[in-house]
N, C-alpha and C. Protein backbone atom coordinates (compact mmCIF):
# COMPACT_ATOMS: atom_id res chain seq x y z
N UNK A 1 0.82 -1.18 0.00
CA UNK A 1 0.00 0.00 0.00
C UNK A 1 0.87 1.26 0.00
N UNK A 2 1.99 1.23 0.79
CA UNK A 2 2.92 2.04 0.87
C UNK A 2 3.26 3.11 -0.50
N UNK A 3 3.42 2.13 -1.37
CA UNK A 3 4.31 2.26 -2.64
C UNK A 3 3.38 2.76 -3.97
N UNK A 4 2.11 2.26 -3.48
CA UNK A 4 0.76 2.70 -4.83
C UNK A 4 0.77 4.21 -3.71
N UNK A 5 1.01 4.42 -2.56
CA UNK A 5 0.47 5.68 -2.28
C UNK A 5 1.67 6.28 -2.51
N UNK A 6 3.24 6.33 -2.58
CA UNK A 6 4.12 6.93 -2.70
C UNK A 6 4.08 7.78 -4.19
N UNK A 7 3.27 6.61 -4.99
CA UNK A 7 3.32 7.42 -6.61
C UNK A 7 2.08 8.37 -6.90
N UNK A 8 1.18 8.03 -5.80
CA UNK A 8 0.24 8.48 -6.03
C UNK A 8 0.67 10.11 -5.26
N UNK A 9 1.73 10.21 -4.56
CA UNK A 9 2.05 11.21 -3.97
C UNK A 9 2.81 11.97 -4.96
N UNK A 10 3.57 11.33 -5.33
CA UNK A 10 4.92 11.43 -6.44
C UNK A 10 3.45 12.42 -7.98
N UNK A 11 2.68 12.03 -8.18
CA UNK A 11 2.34 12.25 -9.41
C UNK A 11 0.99 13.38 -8.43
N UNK A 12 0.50 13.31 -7.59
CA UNK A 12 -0.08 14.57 -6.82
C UNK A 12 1.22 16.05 -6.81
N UNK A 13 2.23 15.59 -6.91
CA UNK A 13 2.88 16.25 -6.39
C UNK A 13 3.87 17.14 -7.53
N UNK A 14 3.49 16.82 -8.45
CA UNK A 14 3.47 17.10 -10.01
C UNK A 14 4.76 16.11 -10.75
N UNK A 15 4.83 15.32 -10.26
CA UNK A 15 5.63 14.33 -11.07
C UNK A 15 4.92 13.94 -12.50
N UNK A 16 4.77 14.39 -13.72
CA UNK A 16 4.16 13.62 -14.70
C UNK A 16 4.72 12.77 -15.52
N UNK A 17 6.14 12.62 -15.58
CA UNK A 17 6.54 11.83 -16.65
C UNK A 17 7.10 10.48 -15.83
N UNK A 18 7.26 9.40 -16.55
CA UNK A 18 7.59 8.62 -16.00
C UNK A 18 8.46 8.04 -15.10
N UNK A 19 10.24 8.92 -15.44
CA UNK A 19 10.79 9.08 -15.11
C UNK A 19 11.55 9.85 -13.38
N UNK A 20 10.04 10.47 -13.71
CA UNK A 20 10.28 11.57 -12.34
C UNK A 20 9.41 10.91 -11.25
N UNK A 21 8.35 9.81 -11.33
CA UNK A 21 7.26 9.45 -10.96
C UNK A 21 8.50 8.34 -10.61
N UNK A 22 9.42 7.36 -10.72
CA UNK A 22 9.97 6.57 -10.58
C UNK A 22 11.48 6.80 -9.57
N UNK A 23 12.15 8.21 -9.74
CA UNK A 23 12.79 8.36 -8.72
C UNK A 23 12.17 9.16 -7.48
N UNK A 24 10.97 9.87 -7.62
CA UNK A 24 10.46 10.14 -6.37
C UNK A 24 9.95 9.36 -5.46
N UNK A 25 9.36 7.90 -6.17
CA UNK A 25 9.04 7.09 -5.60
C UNK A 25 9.31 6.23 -5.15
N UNK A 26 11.16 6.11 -5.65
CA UNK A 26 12.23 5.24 -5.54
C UNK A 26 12.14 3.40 -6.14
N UNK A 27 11.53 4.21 -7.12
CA UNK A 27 11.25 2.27 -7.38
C UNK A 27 11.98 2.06 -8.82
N UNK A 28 12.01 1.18 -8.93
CA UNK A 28 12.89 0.62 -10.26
C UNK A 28 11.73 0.68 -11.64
N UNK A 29 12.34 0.82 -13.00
CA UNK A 29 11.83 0.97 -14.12
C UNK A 29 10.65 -0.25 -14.05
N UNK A 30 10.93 -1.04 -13.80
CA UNK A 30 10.42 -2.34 -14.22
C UNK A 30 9.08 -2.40 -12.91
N UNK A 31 9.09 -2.53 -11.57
CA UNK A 31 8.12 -2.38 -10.42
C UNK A 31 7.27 -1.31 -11.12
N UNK A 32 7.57 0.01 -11.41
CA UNK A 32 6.98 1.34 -10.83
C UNK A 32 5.79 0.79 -12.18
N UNK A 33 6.20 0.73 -13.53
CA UNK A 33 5.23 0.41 -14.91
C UNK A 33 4.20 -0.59 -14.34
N UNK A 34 4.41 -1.54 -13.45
CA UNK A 34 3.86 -2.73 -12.82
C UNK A 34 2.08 -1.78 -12.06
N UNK A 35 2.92 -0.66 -11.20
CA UNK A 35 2.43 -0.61 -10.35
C UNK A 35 1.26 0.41 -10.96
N UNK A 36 1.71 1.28 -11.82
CA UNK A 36 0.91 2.48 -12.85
C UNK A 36 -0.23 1.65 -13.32
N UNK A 37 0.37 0.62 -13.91
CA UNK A 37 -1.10 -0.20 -14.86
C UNK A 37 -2.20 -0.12 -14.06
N UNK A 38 -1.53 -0.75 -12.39
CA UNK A 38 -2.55 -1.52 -11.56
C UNK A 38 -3.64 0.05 -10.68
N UNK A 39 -2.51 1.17 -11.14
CA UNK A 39 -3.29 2.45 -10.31
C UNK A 39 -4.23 3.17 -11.75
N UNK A 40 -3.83 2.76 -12.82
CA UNK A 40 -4.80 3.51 -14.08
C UNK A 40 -6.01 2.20 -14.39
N UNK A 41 -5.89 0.92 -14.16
CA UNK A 41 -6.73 -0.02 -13.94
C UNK A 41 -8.22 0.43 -12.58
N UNK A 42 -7.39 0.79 -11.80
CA UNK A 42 -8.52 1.11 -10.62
C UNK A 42 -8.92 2.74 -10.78
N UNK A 43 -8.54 3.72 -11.69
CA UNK A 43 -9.31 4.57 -11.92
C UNK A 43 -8.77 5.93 -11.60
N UNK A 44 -7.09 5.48 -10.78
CA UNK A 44 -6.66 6.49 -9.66
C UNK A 44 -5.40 7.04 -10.45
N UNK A 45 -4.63 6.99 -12.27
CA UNK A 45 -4.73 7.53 -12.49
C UNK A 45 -4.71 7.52 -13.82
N UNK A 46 -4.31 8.60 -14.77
CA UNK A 46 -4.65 8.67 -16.45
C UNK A 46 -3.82 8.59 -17.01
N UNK A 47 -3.45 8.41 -17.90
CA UNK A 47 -2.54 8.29 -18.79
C UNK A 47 -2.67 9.47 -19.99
N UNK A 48 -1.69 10.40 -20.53
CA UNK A 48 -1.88 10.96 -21.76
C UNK A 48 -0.84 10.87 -22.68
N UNK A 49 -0.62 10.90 -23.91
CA UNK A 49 0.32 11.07 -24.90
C UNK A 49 0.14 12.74 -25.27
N UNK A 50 2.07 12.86 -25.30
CA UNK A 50 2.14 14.15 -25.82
C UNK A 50 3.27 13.94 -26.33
N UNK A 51 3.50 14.43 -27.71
CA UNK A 51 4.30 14.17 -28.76
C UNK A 51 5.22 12.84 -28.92
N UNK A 52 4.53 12.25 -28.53
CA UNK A 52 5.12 10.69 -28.18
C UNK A 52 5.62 10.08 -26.99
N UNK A 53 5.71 11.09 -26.23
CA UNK A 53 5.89 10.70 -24.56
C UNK A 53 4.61 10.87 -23.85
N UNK A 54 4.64 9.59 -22.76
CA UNK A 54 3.28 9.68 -21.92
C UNK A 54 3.46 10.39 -20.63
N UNK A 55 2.38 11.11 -20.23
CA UNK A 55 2.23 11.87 -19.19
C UNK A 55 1.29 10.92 -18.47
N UNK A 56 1.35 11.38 -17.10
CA UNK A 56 0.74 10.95 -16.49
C UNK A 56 -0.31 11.72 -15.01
N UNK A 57 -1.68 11.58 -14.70
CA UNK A 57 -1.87 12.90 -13.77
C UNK A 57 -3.04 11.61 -12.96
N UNK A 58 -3.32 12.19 -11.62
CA UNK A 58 -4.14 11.94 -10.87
C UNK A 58 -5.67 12.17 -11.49
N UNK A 59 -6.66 11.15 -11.50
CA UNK A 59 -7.93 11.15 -11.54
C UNK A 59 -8.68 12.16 -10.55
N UNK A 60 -9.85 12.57 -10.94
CA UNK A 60 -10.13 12.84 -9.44
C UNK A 60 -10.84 11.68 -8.32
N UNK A 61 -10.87 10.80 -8.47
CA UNK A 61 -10.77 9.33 -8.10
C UNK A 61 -9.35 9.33 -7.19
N UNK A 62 -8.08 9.73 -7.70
CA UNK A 62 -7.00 9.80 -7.42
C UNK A 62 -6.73 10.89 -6.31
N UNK A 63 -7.61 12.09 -6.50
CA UNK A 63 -6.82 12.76 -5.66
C UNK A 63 -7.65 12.83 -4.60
N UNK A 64 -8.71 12.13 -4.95
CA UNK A 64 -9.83 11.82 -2.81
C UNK A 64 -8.91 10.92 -2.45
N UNK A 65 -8.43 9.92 -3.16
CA UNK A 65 -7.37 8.97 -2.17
C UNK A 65 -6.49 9.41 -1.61
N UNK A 66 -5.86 10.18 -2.38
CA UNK A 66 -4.70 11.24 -2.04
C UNK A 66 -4.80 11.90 -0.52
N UNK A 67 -6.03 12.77 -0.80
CA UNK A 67 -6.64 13.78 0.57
C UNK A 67 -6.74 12.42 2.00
N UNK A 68 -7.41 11.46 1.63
CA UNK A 68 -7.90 10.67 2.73
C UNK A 68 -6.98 9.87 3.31
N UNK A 69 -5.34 9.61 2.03
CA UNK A 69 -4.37 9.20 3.00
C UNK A 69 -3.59 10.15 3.81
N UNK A 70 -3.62 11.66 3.35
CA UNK A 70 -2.58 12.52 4.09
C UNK A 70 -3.58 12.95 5.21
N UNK A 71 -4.74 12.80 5.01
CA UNK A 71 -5.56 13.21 6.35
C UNK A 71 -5.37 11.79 7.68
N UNK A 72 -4.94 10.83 6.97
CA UNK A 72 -5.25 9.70 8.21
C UNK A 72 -3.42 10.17 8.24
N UNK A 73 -2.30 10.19 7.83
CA UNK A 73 -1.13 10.65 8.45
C UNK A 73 -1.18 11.88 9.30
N UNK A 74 -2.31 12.70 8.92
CA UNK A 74 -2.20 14.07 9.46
C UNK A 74 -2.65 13.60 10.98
N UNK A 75 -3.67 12.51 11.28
CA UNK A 75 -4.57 12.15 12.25
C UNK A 75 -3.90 11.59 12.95
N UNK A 76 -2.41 11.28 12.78
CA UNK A 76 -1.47 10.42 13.48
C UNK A 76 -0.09 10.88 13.53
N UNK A 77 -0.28 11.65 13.05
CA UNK A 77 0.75 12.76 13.69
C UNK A 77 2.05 12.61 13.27
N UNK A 78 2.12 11.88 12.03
CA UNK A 78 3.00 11.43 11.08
C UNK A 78 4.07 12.63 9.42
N UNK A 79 2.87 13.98 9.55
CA UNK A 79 3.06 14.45 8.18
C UNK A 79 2.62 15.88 8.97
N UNK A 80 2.49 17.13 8.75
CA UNK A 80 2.94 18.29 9.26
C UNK A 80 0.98 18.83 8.18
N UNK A 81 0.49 19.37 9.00
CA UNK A 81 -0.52 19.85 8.29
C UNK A 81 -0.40 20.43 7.21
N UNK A 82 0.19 21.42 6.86
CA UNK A 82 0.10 21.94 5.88
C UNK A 82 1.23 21.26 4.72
N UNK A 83 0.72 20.70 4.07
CA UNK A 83 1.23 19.71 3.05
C UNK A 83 1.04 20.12 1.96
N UNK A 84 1.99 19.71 1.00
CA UNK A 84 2.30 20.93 -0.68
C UNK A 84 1.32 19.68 -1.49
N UNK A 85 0.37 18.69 -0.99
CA UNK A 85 0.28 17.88 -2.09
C UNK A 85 -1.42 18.16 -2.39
N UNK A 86 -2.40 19.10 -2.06
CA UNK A 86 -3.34 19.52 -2.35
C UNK A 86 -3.48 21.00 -2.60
């Protein structure tokens, strides 16, 4: 769960290309593509082509998950309220 929410942070957080979505999230080429399918499969996030490279952005599906995990860190005293990812 950790790791679908790390990208989901990573790409809230304006990571769009693949590349940047993969070292913010620290995962390897091969995991992170694994893990995108399984987060654009459930709705949480999109995929776009632009001039032959894919972008990538949060659903809004994506970004209530987003809000409801930094609110249960916020609730535990884990993450600093005011957070750059909304």
């Amino acid at each position: 769960m950790e790791t679908y929410c790390d990208i989901i942070k990573a790409i809230g957080g304006g990571a769009e290309k693949p590349t940047h979505i993969m070292y913010r999230a620290n995962l390897s080429w091969t995991v992170m593509q694994g893990y995108i399918k399984s987060l654009e499969g459930q709705g949480l996030v999109s995929a776009q082509d632009d001039d032959g490279k894919r972008l990538y952005q949060l659903t809004e599906k994506g970004f209530g998950l987003l809000k409801q995990y930094l609110s249960i860190k916020e609730d535990l005293r884990l993450v600093p309220e005011d957070n750059a990812y909304l």
